[in-house]
PDB file of N, CA and C in Angstrom:
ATOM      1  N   UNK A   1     101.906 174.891 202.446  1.00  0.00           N
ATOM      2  CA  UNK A   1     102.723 175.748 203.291  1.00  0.00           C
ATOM      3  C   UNK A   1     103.872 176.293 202.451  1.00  0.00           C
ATOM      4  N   UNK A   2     103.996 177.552 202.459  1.00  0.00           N
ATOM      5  CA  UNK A   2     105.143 177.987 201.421  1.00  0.00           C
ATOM      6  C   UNK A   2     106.592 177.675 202.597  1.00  0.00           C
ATOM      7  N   UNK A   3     107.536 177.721 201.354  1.00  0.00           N
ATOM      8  CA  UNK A   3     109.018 177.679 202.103  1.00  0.00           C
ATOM      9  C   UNK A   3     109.374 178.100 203.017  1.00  0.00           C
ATOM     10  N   UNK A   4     109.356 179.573 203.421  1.00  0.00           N
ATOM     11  CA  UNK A   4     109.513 180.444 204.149  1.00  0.00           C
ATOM     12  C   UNK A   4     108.833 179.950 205.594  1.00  0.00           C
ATOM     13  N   UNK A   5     107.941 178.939 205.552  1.00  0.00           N
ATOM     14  CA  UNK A   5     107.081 178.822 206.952  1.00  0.00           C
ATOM     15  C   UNK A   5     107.286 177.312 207.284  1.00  0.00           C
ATOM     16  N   UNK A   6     107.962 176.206 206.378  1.00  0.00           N
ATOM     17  CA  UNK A   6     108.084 175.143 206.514  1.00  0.00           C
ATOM     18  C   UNK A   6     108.951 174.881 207.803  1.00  0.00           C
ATOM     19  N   UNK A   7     110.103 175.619 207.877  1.00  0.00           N
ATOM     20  CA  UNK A   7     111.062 175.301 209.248  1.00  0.00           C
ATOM     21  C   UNK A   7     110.677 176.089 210.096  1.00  0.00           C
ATOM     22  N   UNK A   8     109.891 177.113 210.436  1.00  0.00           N
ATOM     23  CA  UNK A   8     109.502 178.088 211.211  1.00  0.00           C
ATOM     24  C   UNK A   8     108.813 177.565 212.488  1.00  0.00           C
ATOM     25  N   UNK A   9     109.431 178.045 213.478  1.00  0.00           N
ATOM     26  CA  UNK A   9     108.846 177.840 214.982  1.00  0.00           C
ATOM     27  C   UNK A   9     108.304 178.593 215.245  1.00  0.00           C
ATOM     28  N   UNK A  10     106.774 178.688 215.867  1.00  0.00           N
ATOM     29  CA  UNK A  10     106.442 179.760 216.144  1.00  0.00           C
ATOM     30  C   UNK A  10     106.220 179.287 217.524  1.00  0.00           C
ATOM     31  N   UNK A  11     105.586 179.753 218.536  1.00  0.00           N
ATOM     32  CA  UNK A  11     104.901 179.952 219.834  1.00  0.00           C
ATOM     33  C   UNK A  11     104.433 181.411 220.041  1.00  0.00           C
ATOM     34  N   UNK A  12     103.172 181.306 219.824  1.00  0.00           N
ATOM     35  CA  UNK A  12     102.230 181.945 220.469  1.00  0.00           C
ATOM     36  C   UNK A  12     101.717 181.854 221.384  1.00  0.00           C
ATOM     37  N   UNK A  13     101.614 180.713 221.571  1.00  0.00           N
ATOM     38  CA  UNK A  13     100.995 179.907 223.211  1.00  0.00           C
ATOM     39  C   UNK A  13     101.055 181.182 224.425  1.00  0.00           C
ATOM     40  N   UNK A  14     101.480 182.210 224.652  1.00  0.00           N
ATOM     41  CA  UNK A  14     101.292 183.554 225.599  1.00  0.00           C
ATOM     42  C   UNK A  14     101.132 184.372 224.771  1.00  0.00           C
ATOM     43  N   UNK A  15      99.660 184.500 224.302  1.00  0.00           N
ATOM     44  CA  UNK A  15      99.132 185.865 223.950  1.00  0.00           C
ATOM     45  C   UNK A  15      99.352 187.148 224.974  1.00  0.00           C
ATOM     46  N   UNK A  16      99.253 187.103 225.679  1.00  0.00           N
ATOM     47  CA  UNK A  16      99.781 188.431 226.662  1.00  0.00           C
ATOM     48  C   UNK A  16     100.531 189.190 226.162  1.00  0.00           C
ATOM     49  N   UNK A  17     101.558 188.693 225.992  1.00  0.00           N
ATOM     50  CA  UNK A  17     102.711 189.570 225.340  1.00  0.00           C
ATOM     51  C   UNK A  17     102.933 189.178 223.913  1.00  0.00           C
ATOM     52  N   UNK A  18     102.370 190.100 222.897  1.00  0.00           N
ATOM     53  CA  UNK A  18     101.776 190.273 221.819  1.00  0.00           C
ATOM     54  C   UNK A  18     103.480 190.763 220.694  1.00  0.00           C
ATOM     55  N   UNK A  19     103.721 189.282 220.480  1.00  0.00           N
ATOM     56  CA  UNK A  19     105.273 189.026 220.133  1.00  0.00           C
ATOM     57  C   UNK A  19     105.161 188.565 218.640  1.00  0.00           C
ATOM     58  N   UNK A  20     105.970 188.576 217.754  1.00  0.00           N
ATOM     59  CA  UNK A  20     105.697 187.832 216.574  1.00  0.00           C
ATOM     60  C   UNK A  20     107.055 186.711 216.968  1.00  0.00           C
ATOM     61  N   UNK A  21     106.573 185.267 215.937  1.00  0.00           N
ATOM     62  CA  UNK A  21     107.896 184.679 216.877  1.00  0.00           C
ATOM     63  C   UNK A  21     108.466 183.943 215.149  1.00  0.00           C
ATOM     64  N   UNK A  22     108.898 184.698 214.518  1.00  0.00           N
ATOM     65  CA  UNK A  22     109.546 184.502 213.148  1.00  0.00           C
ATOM     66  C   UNK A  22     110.841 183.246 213.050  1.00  0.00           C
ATOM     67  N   UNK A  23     110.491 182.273 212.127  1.00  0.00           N
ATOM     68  CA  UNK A  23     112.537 181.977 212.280  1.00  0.00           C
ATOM     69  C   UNK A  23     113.068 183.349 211.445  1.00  0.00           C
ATOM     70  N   UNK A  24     114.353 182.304 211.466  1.00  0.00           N
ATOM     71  CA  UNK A  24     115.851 183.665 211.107  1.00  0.00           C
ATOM     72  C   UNK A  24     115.342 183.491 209.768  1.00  0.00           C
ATOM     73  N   UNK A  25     115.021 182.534 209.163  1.00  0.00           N
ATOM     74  CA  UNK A  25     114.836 182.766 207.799  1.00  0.00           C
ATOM     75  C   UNK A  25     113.680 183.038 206.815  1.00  0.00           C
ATOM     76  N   UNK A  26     112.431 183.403 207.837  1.00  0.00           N
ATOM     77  CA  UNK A  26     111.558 184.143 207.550  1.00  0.00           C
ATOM     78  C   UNK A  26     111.754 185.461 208.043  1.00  0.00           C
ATOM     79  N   UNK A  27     112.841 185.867 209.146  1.00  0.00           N
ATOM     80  CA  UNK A  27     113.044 187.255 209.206  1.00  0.00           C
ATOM     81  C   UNK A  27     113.877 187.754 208.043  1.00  0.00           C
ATOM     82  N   UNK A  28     114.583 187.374 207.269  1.00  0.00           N
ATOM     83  CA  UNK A  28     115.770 187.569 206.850  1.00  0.00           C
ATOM     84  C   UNK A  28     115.287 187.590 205.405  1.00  0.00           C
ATOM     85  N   UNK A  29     114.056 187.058 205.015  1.00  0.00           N
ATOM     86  CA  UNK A  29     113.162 186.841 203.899  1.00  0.00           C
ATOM     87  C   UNK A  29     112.549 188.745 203.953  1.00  0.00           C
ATOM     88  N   UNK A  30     112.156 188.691 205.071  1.00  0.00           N
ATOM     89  CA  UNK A  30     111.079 189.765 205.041  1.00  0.00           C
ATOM     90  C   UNK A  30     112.021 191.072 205.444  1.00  0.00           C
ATOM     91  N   UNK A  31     113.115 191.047 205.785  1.00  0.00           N
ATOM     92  CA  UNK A  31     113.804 191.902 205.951  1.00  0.00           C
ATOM     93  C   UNK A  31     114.273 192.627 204.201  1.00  0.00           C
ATOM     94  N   UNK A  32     115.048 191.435 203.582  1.00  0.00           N
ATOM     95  CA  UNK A  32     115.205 191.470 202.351  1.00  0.00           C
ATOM     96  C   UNK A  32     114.428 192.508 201.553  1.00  0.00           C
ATOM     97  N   UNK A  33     113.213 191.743 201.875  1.00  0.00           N
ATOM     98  CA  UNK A  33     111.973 192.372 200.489  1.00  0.00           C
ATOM     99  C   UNK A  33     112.145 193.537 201.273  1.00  0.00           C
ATOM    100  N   UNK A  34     112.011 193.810 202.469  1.00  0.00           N
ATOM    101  CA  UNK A  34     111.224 195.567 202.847  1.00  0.00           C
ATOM    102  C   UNK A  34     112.306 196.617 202.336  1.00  0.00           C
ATOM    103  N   UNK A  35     113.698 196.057 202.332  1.00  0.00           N
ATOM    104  CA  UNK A  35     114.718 196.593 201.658  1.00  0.00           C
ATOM    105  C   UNK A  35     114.710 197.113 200.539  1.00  0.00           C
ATOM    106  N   UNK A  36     114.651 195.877 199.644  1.00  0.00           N
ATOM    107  CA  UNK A  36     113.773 196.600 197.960  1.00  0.00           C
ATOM    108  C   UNK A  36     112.805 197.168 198.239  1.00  0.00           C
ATOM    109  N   UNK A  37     111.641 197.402 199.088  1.00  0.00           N
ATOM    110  CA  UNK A  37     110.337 198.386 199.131  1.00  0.00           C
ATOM    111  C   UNK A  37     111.091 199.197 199.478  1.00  0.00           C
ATOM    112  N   UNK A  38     112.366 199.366 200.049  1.00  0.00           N
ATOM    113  CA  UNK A  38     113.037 200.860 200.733  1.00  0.00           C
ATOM    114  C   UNK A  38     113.182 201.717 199.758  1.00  0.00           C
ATOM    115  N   UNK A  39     114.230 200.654 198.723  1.00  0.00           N
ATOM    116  CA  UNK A  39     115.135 201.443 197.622  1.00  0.00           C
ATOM    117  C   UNK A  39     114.031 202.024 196.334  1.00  0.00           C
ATOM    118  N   UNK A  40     112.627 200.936 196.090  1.00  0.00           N
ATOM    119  CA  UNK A  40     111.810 201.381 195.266  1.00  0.00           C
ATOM    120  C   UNK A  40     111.475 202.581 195.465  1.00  0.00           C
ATOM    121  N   UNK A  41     110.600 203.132 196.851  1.00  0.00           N
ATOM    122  CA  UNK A  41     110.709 203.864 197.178  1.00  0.00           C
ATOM    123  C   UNK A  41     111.211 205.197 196.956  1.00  0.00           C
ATOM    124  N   UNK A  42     112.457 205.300 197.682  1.00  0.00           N
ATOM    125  CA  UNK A  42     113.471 206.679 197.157  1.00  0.00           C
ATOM    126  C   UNK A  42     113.556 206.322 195.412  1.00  0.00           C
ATOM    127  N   UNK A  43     113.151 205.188 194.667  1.00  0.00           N
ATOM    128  CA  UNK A  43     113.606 205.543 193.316  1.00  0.00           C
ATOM    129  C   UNK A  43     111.905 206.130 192.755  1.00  0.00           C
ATOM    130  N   UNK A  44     110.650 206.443 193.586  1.00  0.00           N
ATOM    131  CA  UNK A  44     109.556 206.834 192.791  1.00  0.00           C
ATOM    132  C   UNK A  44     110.638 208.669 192.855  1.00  0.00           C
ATOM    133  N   UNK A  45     110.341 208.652 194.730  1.00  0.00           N
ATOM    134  CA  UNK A  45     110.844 210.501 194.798  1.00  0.00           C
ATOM    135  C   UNK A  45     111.600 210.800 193.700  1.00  0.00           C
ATOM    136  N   UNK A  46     112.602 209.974 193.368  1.00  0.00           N
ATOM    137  CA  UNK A  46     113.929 210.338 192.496  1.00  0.00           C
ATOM    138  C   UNK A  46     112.997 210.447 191.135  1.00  0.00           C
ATOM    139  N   UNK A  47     111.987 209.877 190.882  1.00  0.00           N
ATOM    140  CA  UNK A  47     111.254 209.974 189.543  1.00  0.00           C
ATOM    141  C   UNK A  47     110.340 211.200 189.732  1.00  0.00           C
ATOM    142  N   UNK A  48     109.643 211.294 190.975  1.00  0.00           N
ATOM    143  CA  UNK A  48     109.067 212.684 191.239  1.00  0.00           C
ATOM    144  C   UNK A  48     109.960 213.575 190.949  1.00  0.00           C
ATOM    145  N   UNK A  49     111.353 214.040 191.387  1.00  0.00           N
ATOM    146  CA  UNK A  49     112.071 215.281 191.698  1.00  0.00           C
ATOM    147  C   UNK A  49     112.557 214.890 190.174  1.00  0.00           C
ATOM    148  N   UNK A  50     112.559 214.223 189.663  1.00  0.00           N
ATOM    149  CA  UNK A  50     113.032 214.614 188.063  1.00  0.00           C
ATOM    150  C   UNK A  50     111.802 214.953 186.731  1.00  0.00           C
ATOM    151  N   UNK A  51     111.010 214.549 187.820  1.00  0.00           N
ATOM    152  CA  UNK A  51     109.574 215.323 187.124  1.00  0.00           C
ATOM    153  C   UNK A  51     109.079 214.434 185.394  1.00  0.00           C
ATOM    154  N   UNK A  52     109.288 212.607 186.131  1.00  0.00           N
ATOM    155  CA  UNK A  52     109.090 212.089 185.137  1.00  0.00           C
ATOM    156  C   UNK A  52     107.575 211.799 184.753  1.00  0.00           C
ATOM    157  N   UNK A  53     107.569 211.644 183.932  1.00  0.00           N
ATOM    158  CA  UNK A  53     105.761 211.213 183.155  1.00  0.00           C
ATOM    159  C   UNK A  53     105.088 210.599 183.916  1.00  0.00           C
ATOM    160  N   UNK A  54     104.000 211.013 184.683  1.00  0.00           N
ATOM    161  CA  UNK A  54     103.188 210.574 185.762  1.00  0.00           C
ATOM    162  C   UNK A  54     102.579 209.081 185.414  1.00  0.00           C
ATOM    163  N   UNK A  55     102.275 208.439 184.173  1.00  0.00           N
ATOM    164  CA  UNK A  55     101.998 207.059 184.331  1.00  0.00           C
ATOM    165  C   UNK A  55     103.483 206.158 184.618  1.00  0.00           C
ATOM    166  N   UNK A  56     104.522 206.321 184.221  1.00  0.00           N
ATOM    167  CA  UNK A  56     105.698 205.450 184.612  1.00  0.00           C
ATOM    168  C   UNK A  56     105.673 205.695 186.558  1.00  0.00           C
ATOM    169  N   UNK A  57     105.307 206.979 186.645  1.00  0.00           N
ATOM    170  CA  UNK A  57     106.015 206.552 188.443  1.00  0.00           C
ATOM    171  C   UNK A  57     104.565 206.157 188.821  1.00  0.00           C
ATOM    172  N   UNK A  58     103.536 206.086 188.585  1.00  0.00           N
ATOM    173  CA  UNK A  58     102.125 205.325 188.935  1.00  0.00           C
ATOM    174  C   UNK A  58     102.305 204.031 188.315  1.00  0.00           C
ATOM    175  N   UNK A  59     103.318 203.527 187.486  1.00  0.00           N
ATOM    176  CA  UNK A  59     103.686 201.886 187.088  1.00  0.00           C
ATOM    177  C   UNK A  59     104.498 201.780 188.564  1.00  0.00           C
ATOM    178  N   UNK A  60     105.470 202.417 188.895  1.00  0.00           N
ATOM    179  CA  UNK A  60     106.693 201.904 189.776  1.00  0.00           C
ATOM    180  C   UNK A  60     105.560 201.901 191.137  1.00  0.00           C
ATOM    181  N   UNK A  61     104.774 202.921 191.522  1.00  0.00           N
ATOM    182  CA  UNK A  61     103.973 203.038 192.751  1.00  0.00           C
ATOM    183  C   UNK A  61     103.164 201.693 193.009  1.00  0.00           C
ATOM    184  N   UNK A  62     102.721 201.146 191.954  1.00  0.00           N
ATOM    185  CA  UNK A  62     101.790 199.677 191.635  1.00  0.00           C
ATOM    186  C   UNK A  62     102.665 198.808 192.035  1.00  0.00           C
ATOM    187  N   UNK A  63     104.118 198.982 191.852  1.00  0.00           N
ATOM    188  CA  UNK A  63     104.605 197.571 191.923  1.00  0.00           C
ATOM    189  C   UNK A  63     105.253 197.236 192.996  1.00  0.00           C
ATOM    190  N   UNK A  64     105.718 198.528 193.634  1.00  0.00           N
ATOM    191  CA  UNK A  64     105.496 198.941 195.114  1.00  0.00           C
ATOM    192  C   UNK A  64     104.513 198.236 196.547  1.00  0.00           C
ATOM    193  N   UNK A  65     103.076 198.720 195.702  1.00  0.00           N
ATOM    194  CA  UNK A  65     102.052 198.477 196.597  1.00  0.00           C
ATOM    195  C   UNK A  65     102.097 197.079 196.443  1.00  0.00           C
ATOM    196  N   UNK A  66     101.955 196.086 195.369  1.00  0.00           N
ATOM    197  CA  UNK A  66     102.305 194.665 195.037  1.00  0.00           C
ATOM    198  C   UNK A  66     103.360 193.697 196.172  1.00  0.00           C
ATOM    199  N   UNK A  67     104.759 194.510 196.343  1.00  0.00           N
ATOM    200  CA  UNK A  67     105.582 194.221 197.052  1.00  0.00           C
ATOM    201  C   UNK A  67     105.351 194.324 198.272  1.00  0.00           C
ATOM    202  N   UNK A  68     104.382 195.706 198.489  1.00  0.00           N
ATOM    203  CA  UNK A  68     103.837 195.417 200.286  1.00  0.00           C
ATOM    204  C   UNK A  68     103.217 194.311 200.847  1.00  0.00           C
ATOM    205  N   UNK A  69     102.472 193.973 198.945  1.00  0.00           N
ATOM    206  CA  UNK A  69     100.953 193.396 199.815  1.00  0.00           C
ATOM    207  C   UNK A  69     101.683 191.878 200.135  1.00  0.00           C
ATOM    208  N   UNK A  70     102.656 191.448 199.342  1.00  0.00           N
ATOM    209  CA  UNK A  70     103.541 190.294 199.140  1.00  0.00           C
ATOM    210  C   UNK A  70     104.208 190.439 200.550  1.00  0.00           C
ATOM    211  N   UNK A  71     104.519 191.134 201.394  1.00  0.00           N
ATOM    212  CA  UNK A  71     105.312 191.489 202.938  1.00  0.00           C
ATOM    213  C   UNK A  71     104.072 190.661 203.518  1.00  0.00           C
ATOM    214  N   UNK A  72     102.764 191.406 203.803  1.00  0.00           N
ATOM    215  CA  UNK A  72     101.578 191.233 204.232  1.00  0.00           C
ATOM    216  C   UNK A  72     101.000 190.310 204.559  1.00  0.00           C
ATOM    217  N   UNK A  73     101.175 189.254 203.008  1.00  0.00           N
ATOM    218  CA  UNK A  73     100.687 187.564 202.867  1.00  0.00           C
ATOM    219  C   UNK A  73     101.214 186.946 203.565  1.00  0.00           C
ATOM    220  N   UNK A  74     102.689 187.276 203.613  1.00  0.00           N
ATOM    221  CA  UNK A  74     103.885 186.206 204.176  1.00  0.00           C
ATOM    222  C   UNK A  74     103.433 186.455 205.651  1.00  0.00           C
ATOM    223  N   UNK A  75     103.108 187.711 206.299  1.00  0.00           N
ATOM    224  CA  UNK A  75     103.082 187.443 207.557  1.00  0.00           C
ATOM    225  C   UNK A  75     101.592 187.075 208.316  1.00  0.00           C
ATOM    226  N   UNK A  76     100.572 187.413 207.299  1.00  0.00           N
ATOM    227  CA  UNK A  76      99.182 187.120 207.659  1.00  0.00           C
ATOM    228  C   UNK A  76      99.052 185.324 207.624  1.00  0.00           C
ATOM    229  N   UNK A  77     100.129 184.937 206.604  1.00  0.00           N
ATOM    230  CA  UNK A  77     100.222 183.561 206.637  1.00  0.00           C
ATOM    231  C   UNK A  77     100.757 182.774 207.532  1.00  0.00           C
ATOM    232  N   UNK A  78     101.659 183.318 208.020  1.00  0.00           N
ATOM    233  CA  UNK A  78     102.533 182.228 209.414  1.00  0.00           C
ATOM    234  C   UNK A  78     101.861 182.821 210.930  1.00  0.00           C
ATOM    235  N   UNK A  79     100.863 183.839 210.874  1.00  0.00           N
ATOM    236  CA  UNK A  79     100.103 184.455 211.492  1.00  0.00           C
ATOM    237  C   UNK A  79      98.725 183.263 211.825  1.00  0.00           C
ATOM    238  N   UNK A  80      98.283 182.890 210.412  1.00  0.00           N
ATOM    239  CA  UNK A  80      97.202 182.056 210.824  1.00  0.00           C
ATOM    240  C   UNK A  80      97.560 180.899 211.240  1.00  0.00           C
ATOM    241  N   UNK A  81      98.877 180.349 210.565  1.00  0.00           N
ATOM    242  CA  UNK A  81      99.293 178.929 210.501  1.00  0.00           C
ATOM    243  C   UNK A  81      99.780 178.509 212.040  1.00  0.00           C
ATOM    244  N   UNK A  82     100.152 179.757 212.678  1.00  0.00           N
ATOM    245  CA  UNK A  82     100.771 179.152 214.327  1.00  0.00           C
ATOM    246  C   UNK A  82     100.324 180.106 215.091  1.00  0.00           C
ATOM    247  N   UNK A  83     100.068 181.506 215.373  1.00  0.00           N
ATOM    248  CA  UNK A  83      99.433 182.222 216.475  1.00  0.00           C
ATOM    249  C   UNK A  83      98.041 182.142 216.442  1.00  0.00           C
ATOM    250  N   UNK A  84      97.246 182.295 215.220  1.00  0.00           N
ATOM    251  CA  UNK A  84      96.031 181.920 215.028  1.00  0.00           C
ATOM    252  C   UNK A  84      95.273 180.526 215.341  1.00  0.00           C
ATOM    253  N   UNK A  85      96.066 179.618 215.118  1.00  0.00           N
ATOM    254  CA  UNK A  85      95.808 178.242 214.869  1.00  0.00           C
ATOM    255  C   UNK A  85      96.150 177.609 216.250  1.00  0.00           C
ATOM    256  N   UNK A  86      97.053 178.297 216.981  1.00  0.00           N
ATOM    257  CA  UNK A  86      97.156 177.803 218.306  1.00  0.00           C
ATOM    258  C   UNK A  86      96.440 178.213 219.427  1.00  0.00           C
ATOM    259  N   UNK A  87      95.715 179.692 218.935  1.00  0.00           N
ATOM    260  CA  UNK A  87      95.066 179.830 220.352  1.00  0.00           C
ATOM    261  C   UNK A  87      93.368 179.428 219.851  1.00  0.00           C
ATOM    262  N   UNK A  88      93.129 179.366 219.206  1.00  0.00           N
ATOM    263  CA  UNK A  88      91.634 178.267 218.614  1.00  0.00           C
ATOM    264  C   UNK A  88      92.077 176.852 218.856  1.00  0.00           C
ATOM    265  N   UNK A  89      93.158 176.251 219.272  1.00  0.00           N
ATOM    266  CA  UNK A  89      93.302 175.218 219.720  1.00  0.00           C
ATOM    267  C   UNK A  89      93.145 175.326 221.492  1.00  0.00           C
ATOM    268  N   UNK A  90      93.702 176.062 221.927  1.00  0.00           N
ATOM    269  CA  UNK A  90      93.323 176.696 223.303  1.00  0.00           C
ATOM    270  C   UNK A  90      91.940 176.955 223.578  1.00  0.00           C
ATOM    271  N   UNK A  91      90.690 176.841 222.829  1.00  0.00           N
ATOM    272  CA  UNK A  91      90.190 177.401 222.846  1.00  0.00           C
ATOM    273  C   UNK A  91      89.388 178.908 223.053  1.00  0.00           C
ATOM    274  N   UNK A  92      90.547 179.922 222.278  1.00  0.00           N
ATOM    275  CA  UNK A  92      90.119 181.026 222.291  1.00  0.00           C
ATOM    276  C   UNK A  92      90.015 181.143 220.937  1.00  0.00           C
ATOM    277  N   UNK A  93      88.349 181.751 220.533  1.00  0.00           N
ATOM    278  CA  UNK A  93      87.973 181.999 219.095  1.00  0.00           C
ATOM    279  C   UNK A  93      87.722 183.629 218.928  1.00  0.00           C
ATOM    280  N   UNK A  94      87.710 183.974 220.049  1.00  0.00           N
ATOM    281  CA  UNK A  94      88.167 185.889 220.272  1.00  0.00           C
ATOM    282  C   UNK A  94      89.066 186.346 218.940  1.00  0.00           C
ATOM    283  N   UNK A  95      89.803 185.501 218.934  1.00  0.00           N
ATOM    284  CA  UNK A  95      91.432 185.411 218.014  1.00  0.00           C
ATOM    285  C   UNK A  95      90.760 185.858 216.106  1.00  0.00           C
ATOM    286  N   UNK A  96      89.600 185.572 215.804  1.00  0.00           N
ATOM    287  CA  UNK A  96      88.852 185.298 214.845  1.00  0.00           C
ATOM    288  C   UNK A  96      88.611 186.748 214.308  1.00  0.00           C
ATOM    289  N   UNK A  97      87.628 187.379 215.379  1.00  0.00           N
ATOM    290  CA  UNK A  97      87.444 188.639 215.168  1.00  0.00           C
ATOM    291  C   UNK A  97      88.478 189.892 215.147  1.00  0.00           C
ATOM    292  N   UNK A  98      89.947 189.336 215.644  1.00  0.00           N
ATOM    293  CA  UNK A  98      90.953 189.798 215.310  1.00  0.00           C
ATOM    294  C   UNK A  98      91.345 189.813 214.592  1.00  0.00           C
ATOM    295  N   UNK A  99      91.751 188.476 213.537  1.00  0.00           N
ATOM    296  CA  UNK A  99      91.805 188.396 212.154  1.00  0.00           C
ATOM    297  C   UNK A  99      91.141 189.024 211.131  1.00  0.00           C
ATOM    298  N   UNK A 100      89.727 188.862 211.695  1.00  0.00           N
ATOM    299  CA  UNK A 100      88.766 189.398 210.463  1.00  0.00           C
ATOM    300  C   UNK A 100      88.686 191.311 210.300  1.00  0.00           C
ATOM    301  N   UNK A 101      89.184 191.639 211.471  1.00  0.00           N
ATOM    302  CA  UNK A 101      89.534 192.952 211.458  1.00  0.00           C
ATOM    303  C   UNK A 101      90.931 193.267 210.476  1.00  0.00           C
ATOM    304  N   UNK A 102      91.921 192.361 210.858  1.00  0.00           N
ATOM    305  CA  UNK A 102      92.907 192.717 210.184  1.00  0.00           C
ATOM    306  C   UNK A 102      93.088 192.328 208.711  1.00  0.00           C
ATOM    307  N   UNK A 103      92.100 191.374 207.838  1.00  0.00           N
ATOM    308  CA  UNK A 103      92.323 190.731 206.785  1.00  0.00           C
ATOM    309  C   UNK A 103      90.932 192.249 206.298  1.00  0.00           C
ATOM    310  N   UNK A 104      89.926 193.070 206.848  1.00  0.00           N
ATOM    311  CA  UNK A 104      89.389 194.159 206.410  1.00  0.00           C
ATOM    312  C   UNK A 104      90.522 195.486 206.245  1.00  0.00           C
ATOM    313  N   UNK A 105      91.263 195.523 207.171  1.00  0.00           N
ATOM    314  CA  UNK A 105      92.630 196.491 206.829  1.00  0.00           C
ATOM    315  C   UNK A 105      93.315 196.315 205.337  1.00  0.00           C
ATOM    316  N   UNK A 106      93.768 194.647 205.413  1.00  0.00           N
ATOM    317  CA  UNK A 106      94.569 194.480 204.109  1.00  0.00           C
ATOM    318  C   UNK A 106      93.584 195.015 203.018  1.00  0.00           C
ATOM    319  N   UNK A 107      92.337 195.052 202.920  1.00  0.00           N
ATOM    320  CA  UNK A 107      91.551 194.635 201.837  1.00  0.00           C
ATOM    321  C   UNK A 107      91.428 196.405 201.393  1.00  0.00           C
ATOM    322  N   UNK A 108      91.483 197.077 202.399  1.00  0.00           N
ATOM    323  CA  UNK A 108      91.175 198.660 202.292  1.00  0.00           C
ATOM    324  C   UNK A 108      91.903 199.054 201.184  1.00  0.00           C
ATOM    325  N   UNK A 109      91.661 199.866 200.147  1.00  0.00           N
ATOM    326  CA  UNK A 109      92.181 200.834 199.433  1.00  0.00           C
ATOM    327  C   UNK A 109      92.341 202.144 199.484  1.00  0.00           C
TER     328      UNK A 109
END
């Protein structure tokens, strides 16, 4: 279990209302990073509008997409570990083919 999910409460237990239930310090984790994906970001445009050498802003775009996919893990992970894992304890395995839809999204290029 990484850090970020060790103190984390989740409840999923009411799928109905289709909630993510984060602690403060996995929000505050993932808030962080999307921040640097913000600023990376405006710094490719700023490399576009200065019309720099197309493999350096296709290095910065890579490391970018890296940093998303790193957002992604963290939440596909506390995803399986307590909303996933609790309603297959409920016995609902519906929950499965939801996953497997969404772990075919991540995988898309």
């Amino acid at each position: 279990m990484t850090e970020e999910h060790k103190s984390e409460e989740s409840s999923c237990d009411d799928h109905s209302e289709r909630k993510s239930h984060h602690s403060d310090k996995v929000k505050k984790n993932l808030v962080t990073r999307l921040n640097r994906i913000e600023g990376q970001i405006r710094g490719i445009k700023g490399l576009i509008e200065k019309d720099t050498y197309c493999d350096d802003v296709i290095t910065q775009i890579s490391a970018t997409q890296s940093a998303l996919n790193s957002v992604a893990t963290i939440l596909l992970e506390g995803h399986m570990k307590h909303c996933v894992a609790g309603r297959i304890q409920q016995g609902d395995e519906e929950i499965l083919d939801e996953v497997l839809i969404t772990i075919q999204k991540l995988m898309k290029k």
